[in-house]
C-alpha atoms as a PDB file:
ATOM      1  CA  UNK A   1     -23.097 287.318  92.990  1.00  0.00           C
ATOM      2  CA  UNK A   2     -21.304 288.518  96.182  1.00  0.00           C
ATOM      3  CA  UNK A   3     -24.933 289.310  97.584  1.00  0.00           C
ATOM      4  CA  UNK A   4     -26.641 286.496  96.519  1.00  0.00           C
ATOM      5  CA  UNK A   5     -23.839 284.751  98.743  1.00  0.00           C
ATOM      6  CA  UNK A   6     -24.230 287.090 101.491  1.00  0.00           C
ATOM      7  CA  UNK A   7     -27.954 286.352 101.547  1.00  0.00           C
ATOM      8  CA  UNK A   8     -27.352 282.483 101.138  1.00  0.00           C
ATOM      9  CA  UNK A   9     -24.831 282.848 104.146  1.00  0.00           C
ATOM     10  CA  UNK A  10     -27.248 284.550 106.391  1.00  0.00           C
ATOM     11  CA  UNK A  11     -30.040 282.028 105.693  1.00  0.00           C
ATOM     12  CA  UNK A  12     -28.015 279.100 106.506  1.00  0.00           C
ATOM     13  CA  UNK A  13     -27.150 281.006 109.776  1.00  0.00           C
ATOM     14  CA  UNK A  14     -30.697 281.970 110.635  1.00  0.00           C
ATOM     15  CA  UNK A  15     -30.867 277.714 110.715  1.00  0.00           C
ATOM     16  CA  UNK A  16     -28.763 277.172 113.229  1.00  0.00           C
ATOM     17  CA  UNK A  17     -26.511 274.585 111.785  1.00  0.00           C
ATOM     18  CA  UNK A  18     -24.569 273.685 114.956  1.00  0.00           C
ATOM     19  CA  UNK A  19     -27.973 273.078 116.906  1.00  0.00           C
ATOM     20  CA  UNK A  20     -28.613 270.525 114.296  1.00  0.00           C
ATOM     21  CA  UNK A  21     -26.649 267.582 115.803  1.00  0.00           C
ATOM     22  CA  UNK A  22     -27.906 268.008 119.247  1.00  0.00           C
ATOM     23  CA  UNK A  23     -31.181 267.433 117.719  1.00  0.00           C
ATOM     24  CA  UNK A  24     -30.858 263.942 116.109  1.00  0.00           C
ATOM     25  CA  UNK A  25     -28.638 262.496 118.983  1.00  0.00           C
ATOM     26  CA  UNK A  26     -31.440 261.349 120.636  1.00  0.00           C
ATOM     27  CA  UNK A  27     -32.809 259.324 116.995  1.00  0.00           C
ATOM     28  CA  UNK A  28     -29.576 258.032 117.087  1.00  0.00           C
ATOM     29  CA  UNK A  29     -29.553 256.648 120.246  1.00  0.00           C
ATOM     30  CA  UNK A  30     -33.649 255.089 119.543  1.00  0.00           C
ATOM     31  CA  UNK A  31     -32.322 253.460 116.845  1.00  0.00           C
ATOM     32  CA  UNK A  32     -29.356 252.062 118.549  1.00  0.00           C
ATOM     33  CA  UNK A  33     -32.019 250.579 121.387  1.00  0.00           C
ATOM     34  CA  UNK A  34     -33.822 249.264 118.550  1.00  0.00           C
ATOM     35  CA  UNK A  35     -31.424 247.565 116.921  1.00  0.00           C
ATOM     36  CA  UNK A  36     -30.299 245.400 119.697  1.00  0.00           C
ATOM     37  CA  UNK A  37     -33.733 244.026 119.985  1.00  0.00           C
ATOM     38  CA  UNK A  38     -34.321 243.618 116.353  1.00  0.00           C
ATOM     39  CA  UNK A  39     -36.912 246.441 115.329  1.00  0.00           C
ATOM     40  CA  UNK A  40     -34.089 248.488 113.518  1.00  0.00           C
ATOM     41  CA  UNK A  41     -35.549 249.645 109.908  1.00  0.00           C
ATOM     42  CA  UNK A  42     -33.424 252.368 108.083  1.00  0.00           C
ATOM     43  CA  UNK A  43     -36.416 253.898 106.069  1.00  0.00           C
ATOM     44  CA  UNK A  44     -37.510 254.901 109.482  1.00  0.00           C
ATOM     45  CA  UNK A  45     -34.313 256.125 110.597  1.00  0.00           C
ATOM     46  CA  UNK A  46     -33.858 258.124 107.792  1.00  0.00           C
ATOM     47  CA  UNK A  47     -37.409 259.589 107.664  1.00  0.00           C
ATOM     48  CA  UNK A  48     -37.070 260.356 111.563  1.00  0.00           C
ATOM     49  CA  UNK A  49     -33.698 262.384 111.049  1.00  0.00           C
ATOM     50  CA  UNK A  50     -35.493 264.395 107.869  1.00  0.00           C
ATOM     51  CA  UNK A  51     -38.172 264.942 110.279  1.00  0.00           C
ATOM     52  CA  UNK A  52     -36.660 266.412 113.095  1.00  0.00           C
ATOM     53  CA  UNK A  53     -34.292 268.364 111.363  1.00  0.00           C
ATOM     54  CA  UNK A  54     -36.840 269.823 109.473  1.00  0.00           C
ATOM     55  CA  UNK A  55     -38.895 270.600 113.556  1.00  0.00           C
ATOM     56  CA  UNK A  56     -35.223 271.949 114.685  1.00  0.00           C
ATOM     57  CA  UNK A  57     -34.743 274.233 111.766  1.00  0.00           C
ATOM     58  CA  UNK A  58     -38.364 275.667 111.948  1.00  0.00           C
ATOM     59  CA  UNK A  59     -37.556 276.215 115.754  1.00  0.00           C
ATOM     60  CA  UNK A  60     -34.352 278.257 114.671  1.00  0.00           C
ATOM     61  CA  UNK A  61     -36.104 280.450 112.323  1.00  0.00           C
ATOM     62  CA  UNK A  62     -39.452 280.453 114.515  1.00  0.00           C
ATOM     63  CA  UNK A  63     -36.951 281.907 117.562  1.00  0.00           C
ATOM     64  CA  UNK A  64     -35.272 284.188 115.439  1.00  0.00           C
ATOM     65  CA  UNK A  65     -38.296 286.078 114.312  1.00  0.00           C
ATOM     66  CA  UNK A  66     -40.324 285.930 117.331  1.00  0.00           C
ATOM     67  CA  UNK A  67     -37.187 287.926 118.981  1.00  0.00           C
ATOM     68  CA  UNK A  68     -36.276 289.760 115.956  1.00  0.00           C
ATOM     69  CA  UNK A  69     -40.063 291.426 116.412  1.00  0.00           C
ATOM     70  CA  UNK A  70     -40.245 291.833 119.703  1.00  0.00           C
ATOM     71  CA  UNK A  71     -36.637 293.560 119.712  1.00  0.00           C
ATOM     72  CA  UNK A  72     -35.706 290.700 121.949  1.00  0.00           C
ATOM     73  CA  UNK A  73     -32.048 290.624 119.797  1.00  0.00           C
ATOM     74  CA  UNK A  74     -30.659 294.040 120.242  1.00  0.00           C
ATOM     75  CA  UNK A  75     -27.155 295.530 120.867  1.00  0.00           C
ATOM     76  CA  UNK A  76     -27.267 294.085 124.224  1.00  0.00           C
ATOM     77  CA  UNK A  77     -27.736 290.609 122.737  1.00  0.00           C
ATOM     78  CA  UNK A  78     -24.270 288.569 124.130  1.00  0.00           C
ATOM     79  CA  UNK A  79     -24.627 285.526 121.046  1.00  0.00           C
ATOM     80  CA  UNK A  80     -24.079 285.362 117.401  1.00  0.00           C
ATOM     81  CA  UNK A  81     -26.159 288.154 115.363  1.00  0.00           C
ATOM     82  CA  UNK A  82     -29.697 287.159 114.672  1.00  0.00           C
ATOM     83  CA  UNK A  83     -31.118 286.981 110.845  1.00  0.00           C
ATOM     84  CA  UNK A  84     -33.631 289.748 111.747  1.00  0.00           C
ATOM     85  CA  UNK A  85     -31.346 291.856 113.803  1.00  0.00           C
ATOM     86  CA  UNK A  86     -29.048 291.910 111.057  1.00  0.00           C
ATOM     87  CA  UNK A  87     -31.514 293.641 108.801  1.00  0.00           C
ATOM     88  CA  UNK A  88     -30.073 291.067 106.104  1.00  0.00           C
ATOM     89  CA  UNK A  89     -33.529 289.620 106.372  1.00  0.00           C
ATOM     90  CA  UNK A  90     -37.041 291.372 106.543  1.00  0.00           C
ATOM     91  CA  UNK A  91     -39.618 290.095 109.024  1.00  0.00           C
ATOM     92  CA  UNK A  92     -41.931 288.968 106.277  1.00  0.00           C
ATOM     93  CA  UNK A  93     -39.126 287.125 104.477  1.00  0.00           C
ATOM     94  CA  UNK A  94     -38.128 284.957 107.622  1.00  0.00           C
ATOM     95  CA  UNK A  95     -41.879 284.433 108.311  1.00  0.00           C
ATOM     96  CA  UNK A  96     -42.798 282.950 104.846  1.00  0.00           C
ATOM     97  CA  UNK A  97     -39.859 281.025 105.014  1.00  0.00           C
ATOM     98  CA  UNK A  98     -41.615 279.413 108.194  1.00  0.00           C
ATOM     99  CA  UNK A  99     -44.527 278.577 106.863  1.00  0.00           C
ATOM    100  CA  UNK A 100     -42.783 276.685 104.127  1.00  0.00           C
ATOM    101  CA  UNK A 101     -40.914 274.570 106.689  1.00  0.00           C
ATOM    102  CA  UNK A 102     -44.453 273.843 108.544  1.00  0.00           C
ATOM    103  CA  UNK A 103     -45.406 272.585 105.047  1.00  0.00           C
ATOM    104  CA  UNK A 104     -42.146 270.339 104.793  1.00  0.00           C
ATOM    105  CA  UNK A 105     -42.290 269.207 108.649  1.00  0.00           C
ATOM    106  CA  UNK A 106     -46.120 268.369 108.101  1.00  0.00           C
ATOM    107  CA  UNK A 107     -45.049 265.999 104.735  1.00  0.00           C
ATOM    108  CA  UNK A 108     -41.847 264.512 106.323  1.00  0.00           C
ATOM    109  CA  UNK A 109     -43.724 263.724 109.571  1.00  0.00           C
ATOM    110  CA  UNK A 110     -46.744 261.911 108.071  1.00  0.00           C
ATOM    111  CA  UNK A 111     -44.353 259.779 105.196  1.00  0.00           C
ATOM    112  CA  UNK A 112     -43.175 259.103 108.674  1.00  0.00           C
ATOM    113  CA  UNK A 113     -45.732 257.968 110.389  1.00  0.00           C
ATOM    114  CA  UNK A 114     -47.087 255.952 107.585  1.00  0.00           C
ATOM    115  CA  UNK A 115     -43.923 254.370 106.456  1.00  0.00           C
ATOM    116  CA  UNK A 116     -43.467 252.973 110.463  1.00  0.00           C
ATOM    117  CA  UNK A 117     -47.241 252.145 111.426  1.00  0.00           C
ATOM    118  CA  UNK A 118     -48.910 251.896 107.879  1.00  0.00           C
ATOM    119  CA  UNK A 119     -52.665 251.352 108.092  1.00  0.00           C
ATOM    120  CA  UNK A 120     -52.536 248.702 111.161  1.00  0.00           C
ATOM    121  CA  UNK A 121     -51.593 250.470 114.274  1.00  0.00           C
ATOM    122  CA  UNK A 122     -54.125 253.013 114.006  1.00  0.00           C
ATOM    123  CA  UNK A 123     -53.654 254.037 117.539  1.00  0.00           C
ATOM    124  CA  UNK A 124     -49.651 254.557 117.256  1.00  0.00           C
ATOM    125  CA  UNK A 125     -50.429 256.068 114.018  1.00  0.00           C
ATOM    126  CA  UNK A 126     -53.153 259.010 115.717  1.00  0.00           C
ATOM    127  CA  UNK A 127     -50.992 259.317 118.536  1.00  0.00           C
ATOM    128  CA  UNK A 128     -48.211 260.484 116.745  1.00  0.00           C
ATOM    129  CA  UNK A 129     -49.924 262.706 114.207  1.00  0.00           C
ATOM    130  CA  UNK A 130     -50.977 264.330 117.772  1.00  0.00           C
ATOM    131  CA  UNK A 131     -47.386 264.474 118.942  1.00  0.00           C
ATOM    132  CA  UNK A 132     -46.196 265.742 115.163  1.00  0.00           C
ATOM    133  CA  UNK A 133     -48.743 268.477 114.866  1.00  0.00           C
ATOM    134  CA  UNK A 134     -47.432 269.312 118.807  1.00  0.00           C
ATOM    135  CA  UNK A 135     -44.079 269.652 118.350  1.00  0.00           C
ATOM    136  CA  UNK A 136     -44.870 272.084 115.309  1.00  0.00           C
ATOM    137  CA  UNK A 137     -46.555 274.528 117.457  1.00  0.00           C
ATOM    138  CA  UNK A 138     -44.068 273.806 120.413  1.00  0.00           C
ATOM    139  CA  UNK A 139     -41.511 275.082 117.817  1.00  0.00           C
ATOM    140  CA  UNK A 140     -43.432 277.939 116.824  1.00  0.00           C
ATOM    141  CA  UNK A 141     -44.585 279.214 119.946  1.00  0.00           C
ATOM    142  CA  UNK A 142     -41.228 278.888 121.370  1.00  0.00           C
ATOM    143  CA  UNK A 143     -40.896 282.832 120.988  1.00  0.00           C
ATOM    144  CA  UNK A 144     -43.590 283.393 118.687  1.00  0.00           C
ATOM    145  CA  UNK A 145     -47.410 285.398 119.849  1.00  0.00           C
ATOM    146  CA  UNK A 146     -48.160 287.270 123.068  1.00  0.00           C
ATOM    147  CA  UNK A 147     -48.355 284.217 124.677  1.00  0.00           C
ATOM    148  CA  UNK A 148     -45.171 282.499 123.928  1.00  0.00           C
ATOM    149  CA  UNK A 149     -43.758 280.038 126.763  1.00  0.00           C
ATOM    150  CA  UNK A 150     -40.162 280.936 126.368  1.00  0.00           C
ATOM    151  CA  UNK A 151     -41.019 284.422 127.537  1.00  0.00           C
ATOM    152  CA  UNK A 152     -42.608 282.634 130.644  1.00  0.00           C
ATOM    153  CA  UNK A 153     -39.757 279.816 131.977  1.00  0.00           C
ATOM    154  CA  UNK A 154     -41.368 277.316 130.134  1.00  0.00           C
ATOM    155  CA  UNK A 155     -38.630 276.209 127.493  1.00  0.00           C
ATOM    156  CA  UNK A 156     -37.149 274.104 129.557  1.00  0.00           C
ATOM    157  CA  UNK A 157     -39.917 271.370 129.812  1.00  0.00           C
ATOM    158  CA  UNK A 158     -41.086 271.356 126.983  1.00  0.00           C
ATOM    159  CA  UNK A 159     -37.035 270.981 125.813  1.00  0.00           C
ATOM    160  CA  UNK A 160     -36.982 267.876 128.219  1.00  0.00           C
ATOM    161  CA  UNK A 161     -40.588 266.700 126.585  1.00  0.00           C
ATOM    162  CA  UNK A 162     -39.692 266.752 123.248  1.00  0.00           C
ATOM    163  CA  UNK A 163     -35.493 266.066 123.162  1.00  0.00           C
ATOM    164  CA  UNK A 164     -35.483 263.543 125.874  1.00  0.00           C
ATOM    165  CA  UNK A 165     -38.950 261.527 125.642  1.00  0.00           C
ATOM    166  CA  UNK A 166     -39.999 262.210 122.241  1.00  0.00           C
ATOM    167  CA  UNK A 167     -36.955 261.639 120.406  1.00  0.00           C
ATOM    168  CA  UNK A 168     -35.573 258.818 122.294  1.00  0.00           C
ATOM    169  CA  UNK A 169     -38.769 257.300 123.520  1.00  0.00           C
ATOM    170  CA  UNK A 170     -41.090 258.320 120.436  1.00  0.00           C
ATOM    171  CA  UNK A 171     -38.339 257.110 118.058  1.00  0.00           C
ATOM    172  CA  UNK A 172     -37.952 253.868 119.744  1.00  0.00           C
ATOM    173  CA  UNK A 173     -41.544 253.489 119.550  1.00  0.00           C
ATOM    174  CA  UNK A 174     -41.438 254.363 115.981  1.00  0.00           C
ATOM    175  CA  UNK A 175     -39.285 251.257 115.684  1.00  0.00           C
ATOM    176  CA  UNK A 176     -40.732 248.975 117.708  1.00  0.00           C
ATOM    177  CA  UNK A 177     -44.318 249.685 117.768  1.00  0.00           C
ATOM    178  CA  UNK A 178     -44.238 249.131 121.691  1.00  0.00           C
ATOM    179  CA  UNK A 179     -42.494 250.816 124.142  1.00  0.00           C
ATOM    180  CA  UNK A 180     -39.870 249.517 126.454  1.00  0.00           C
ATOM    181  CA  UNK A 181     -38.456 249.637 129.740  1.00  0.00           C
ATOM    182  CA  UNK A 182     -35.033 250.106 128.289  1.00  0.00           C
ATOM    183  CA  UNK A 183     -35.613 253.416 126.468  1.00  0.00           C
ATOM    184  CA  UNK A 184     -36.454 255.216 129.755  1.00  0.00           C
ATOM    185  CA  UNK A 185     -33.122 255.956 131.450  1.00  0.00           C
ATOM    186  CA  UNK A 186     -31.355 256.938 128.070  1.00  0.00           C
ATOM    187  CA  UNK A 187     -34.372 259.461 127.422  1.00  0.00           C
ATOM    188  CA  UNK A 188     -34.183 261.344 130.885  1.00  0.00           C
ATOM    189  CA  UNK A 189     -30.105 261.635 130.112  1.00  0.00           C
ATOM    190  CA  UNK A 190     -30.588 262.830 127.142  1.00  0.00           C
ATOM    191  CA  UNK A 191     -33.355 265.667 127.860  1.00  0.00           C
ATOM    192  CA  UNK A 192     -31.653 266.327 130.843  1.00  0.00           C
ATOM    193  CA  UNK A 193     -28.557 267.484 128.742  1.00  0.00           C
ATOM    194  CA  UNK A 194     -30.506 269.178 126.472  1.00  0.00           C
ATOM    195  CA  UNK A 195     -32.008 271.266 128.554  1.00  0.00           C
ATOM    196  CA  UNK A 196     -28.540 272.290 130.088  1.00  0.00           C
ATOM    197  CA  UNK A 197     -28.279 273.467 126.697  1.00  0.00           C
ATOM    198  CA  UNK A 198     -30.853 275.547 126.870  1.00  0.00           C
ATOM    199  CA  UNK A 199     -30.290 276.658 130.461  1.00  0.00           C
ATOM    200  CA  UNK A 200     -26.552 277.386 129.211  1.00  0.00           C
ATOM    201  CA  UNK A 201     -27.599 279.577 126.293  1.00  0.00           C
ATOM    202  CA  UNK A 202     -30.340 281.399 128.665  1.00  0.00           C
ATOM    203  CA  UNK A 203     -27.800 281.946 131.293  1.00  0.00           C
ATOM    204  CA  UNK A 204     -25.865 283.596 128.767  1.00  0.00           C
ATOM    205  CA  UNK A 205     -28.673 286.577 127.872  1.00  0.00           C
ATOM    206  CA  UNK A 206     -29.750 286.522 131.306  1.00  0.00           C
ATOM    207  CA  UNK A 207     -28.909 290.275 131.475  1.00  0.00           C
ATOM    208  CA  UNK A 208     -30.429 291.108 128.034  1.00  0.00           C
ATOM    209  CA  UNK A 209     -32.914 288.701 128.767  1.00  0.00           C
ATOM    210  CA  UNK A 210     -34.409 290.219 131.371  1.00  0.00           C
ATOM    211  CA  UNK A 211     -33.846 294.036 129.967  1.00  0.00           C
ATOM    212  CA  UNK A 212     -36.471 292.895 126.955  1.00  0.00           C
ATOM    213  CA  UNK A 213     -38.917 290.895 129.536  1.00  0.00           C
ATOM    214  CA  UNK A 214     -38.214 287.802 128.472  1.00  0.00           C
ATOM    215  CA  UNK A 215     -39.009 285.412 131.348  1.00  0.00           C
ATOM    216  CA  UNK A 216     -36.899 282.846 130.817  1.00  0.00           C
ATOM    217  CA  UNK A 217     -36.331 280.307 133.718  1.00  0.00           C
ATOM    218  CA  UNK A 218     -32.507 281.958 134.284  1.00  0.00           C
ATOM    219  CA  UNK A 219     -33.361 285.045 134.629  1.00  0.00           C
ATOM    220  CA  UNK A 220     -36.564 283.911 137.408  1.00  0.00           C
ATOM    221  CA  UNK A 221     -33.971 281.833 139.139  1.00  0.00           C
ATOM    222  CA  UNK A 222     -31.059 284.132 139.121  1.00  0.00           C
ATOM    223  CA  UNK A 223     -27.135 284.044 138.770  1.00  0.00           C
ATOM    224  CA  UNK A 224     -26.534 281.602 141.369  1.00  0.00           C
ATOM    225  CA  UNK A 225     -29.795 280.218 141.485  1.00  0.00           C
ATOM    226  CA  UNK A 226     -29.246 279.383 137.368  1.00  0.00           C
ATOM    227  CA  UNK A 227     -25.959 277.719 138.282  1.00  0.00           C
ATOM    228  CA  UNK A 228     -27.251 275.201 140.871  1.00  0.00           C
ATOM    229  CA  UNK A 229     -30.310 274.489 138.372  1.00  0.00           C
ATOM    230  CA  UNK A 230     -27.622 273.634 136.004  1.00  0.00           C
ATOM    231  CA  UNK A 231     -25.059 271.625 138.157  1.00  0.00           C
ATOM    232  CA  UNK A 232     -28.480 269.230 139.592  1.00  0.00           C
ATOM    233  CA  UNK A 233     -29.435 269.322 135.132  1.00  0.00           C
ATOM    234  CA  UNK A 234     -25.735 267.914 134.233  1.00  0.00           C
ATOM    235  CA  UNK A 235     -25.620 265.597 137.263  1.00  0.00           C
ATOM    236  CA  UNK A 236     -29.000 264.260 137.352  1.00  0.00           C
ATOM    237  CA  UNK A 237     -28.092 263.259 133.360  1.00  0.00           C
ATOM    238  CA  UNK A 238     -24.469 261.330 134.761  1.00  0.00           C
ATOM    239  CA  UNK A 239     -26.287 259.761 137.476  1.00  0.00           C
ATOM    240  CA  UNK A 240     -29.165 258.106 135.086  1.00  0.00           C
ATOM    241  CA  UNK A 241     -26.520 257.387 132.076  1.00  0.00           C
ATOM    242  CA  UNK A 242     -24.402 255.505 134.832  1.00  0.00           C
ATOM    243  CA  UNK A 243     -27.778 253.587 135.993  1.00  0.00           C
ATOM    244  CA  UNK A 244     -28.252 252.587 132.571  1.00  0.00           C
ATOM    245  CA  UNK A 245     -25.171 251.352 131.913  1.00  0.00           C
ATOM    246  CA  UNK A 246     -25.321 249.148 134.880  1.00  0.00           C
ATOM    247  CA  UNK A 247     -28.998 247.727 135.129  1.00  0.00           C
ATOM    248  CA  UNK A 248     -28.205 247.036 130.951  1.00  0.00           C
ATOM    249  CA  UNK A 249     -24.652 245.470 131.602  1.00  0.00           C
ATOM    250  CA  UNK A 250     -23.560 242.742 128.789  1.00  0.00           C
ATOM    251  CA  UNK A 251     -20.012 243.837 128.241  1.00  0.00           C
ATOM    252  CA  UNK A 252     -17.776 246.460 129.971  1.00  0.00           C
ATOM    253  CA  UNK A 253     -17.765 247.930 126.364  1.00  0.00           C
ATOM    254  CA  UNK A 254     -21.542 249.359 127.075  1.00  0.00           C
ATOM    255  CA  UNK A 255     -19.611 251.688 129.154  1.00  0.00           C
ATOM    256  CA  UNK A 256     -17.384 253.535 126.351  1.00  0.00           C
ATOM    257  CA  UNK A 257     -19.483 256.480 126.996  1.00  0.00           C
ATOM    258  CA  UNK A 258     -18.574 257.276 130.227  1.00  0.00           C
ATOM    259  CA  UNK A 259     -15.181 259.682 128.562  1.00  0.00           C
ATOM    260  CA  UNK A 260     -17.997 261.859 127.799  1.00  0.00           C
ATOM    261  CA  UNK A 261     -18.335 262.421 131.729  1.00  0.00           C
ATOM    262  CA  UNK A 262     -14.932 264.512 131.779  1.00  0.00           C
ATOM    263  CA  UNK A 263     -15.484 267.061 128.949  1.00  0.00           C
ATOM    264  CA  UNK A 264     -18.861 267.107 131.306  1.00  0.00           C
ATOM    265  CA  UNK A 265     -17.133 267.926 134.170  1.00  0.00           C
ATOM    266  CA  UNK A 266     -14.625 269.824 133.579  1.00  0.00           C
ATOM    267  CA  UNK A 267     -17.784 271.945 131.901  1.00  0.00           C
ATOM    268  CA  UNK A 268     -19.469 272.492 135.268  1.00  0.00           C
ATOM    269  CA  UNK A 269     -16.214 273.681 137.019  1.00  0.00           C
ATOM    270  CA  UNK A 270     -16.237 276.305 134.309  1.00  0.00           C
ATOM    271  CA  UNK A 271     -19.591 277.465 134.786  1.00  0.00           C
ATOM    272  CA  UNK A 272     -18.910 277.497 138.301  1.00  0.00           C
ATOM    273  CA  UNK A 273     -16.578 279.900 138.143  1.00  0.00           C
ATOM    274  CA  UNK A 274     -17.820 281.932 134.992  1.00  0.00           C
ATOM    275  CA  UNK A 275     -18.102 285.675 135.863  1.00  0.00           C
ATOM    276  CA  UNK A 276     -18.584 287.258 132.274  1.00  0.00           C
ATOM    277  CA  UNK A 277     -21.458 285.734 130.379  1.00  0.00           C
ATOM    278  CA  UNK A 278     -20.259 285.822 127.139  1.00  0.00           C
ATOM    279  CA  UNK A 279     -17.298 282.992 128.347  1.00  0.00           C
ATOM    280  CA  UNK A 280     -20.226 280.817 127.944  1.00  0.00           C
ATOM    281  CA  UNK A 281     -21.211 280.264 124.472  1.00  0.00           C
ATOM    282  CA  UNK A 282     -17.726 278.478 123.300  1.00  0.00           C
ATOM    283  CA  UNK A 283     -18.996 275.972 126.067  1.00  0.00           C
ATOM    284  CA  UNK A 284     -22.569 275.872 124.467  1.00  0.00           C
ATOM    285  CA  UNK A 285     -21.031 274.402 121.524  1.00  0.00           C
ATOM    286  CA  UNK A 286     -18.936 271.721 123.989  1.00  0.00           C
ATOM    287  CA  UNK A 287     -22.014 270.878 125.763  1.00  0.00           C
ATOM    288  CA  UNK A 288     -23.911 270.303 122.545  1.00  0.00           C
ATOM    289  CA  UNK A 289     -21.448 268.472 121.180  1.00  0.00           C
ATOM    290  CA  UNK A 290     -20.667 266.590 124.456  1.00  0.00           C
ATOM    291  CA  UNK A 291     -24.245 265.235 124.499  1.00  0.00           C
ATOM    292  CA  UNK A 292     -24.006 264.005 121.215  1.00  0.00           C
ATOM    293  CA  UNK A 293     -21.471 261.771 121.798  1.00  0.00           C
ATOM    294  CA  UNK A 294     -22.629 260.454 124.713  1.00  0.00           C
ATOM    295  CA  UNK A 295     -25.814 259.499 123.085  1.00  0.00           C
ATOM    296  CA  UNK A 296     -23.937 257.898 120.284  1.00  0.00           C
ATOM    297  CA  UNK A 297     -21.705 256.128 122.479  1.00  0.00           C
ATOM    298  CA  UNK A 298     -24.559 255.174 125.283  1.00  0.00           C
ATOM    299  CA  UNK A 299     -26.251 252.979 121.808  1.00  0.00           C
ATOM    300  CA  UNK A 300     -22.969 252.231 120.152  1.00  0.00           C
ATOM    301  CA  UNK A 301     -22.061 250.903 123.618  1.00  0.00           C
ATOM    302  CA  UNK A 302     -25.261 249.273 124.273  1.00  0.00           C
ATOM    303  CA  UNK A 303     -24.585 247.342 120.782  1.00  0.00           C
ATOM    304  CA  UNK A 304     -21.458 245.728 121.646  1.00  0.00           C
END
């Protein structure tokens, strides 16, 4: 029993649980948007959080083994233990158990797709089979095969593609069947953001990182040069929140979400003067969990 626990245990932490909220925020935010103009349909909602739960999970496991089998996550590794490097999981295990979750992404995404554009928006509806069957292999190939873009500096766009204008912008559309104007400045905060995540958890194994020949943009850029990429990330994301709450100004209630700017703050003045890398993952979780709220509180706000 204890083992079938330990096993359970070490599944559930090969998923990443504490990435998970990051990756909704920005369908929560979409729907938010699309609510206040009237396209709000909870069907959708609820199929778009299945789906992209189920893309973030097969990203977790997809990262875990592509590093797990490249040695990637060693003893030098400065995060959590991996699934692979624990030995508590083979290799083949963790891979089978991705090509299950393609199966389950590939279902959730097209109940998706059909439940929001049926049979009459052909367009929207090829378009986003497209932009489904892309952000499987984005996930995948995160880590994953010779030629995988997180070993090259990559990550970081395609985090900002698929967090900030997909989820925000593709959700809205999801919604809506049209984009809008209004979706734009909430989509570059929240990619932005996310890929201060990212930026945050690379400038962590920067050392490590760069020991295994993984390329990531951190360890091309540098210490210092890392740190400036992520003060212009964190700003950039304050500056275009702040424009949105101002062009979009109903109520001084739209701008509940600027408390989120402190935790925000107070974040870069940490990383600023962060000498040991492994004092940055507790703010991983902070950031994460800082950009969350502010996307909940940017539609929450925009709804009052």
């Amino acid at each position: 029993m204890d083992s079938i626990m330990e096993k359970f245990s070490t599944w559930i932490s090969a998923m990443r649980l504490r990435t998970l909220p990051l990756s909704i925020s920005g369908i929560i935010l979409a729907a938010c948007l699309a609510e206040y103009n009237g396209y709000f349909n909870w069907s959708i909602f609820t199929l778009a959080i299945l789906t992209t739960l189920s893309f973030q999970i097969l990203s977790n496991l997809a990262n875990d083994y592509g590093d797990g089998v490249k040695g990637t996550d060693n003893n030098d590794r400065v995060g959590p233990e991996r699934a692979i490097q624990s030995g508590k999981i083979s290799p083949e295990e963790l891979f089978n158990a991705i090509k299950i979750n393609v199966l389950i992404s590939i279902a959730l995404a097209c109940f998706l797709i059909f439940k929001a554009f049926g049979v009459k928006y052909f367009w929207l509806t090829l378009i986003f089979f497209i932009l489904g069957i892309m952000s499987i292999v984005a996930a995948i190939r995160y880590t994953v095969g010779g030629g995988a873009y997180g070993y090259k500096g990559f990550g970081d766009i395609f985090v900002f593609i698929f967090f900030g204008g997909v989820s925000v912008a593709g959700c809205y559309v999801l919604f809506a069947k049209t984009i809008d104007h209004v979706v734009f400045l909430p989509a570059l905060s929240i990619g932005l953001l996310s890929t201060a995540v990212l930026n945050l958890n690379n400038m962590r194994d920067r050392v490590p990182d760069a020991k295994s020949n993984k390329m990531t943009l951190a360890v091309k850029l540098g210490e210092h040069g890392a740190k400036n990429y992520h003060y212009i990330l964190v700003g950039l994301a304050i500056v275009f929140s702040a424009l949105f709450g101002i062009l979009y100004y109903t109520s001084v209630f739209n701008f509940i979400y600027l408390v989120t700017y402190i935790p925000l703050i107070i974040h870069l003045k940490k990383v600023r003067y962060n000498e040991n890398p492994r004092d940055l993952d507790p703010e991983l979780k902070k950031l994460a969990l800082t950009t969350v709220l502010l996307a909940v509180l940017m539609g929450i706000g925009h709804l009052l």
